[in-house]
Protein backbone atom coordinates (compact mmCIF):
# COMPACT_ATOMS: atom_id res chain seq x y z
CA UNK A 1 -55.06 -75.36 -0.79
CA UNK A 2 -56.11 -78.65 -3.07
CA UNK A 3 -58.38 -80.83 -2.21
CA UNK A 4 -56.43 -83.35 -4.55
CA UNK A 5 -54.37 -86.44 -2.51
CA UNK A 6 -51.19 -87.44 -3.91
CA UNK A 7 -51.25 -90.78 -5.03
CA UNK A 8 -48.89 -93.23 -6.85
CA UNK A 9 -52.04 -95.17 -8.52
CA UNK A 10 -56.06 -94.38 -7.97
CA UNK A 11 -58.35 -97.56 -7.96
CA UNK A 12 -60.72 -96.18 -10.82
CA UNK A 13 -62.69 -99.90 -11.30
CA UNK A 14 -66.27 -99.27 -11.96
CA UNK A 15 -66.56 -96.03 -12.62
CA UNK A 16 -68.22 -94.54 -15.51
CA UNK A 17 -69.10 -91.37 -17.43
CA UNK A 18 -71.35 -88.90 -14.04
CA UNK A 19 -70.69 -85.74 -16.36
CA UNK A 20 -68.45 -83.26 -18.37
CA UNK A 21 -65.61 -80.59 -18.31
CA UNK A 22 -65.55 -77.98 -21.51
CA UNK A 23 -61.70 -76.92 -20.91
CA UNK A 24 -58.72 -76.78 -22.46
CA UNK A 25 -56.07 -79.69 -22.00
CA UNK A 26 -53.41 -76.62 -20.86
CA UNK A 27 -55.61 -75.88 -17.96
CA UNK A 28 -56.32 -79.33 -16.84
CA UNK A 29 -52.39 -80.51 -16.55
CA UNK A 30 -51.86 -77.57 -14.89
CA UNK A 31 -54.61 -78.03 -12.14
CA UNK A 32 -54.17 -82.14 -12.35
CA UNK A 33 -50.65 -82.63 -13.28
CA UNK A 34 -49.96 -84.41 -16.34
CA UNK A 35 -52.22 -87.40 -17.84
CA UNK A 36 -51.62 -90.59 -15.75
CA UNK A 37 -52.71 -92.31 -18.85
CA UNK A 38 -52.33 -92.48 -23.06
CA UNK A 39 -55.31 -94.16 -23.43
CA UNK A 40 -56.66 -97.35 -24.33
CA UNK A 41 -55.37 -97.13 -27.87
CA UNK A 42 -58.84 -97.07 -28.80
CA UNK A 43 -61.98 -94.53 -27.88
CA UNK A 44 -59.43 -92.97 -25.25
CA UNK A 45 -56.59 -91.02 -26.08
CA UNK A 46 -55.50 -89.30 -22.66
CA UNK A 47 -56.97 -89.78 -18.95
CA UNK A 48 -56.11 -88.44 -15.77
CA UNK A 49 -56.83 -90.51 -12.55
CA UNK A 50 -57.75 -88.42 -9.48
CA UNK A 51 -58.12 -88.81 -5.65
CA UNK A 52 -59.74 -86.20 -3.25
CA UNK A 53 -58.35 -86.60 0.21
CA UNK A 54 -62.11 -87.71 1.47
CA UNK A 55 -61.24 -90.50 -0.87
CA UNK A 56 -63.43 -89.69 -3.69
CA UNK A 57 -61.82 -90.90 -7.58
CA UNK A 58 -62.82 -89.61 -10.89
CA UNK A 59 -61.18 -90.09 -14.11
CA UNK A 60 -60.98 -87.24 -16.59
CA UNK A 61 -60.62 -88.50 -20.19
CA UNK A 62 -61.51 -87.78 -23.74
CA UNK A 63 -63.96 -90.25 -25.88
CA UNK A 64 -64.03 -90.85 -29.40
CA UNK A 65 -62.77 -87.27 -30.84
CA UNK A 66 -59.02 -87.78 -30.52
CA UNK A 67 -56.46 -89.57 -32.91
CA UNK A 68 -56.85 -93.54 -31.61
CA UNK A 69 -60.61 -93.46 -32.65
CA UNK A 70 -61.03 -91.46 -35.64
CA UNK A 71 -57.75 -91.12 -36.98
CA UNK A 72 -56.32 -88.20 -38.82
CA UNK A 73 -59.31 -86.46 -38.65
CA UNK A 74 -59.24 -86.75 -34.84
CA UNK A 75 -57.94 -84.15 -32.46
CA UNK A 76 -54.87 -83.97 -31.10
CA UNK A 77 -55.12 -84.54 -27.31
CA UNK A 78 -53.45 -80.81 -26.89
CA UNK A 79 -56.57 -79.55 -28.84
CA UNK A 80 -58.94 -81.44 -27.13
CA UNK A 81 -61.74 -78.97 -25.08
CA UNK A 82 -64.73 -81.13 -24.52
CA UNK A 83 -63.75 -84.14 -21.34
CA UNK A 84 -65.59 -86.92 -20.15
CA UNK A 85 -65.56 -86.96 -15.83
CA UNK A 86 -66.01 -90.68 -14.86
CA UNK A 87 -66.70 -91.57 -11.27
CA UNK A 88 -69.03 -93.99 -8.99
CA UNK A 89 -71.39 -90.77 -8.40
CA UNK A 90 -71.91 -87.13 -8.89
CA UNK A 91 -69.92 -85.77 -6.13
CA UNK A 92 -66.68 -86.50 -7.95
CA UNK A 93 -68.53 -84.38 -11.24
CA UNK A 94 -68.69 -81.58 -8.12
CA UNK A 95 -64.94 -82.20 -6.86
CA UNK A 96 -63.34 -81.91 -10.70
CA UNK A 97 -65.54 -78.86 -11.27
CA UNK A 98 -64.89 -77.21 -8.16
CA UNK A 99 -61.19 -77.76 -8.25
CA UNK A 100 -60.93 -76.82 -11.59
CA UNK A 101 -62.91 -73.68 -10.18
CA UNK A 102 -60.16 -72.99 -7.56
CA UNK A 103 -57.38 -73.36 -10.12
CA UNK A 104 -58.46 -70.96 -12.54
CA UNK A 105 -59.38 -68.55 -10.05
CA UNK A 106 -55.97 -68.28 -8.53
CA UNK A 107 -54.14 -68.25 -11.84
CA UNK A 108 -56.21 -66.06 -14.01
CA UNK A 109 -57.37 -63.84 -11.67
CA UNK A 110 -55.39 -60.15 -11.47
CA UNK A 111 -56.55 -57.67 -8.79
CA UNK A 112 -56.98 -54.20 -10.52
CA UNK A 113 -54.03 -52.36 -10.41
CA UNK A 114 -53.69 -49.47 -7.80
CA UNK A 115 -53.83 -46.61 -9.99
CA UNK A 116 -51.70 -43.53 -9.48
CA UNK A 117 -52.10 -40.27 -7.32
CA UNK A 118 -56.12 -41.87 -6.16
């Protein structure tokens, strides 16, 4: 079950850079759902906005590697695997790296398979 609440728009004012995420873009639109954001044209090229149901935000975002800041010799967002967590404190850091946690255990996770005649 996620810890993640539903919401149409998360008040992310004041937050700022509490830690980091080293995944791949792939696995964070498939725990998060797709970017709420393209940026700010600038350092910023995709973002996601996040609410815990205990009402805790964080911001997931990449900074100053992607196209909008250096160009052509930036990463596309896709390729992106190094992500900024912003938040008011380190719990959120926790929340992202917990759910993130969660996600990958249910979906990459494969019980061995029952083997024949043991």
């Amino acid at each position: 079950m996620s810890n993640i609440k539903k919401v149409n728009r998360v008040d992310v004012n004041g937050t700022s850079l509490q830690g980091r995420i080293h995944t791949s873009f792939d696995d964070l639109a498939d725990c998060f759902g797709e970017p709420t954001s393209d940026g700010d044209g600038y350092k910023i090229d995709v973002e996601w906005e996040i609410q815990f149901v205990d009402g805790t935000v964080a911001t997931i975002y990449n900074w100053k590697n992607g196209k909008n800041y250096c160009g052509d010799e930036g990463d596309d967002s896709t390729d992106i695997t190094d992500w900024h967590i912003g938040a008011h404190n380190l719990k959120a850091v926790e929340q992202v790296h917990a759910a993130m946690d969660a996600h990958l255990k249910a979906t990459c996770y494969q019980a061995p398979a029952q083997l024949e005649g043991a």
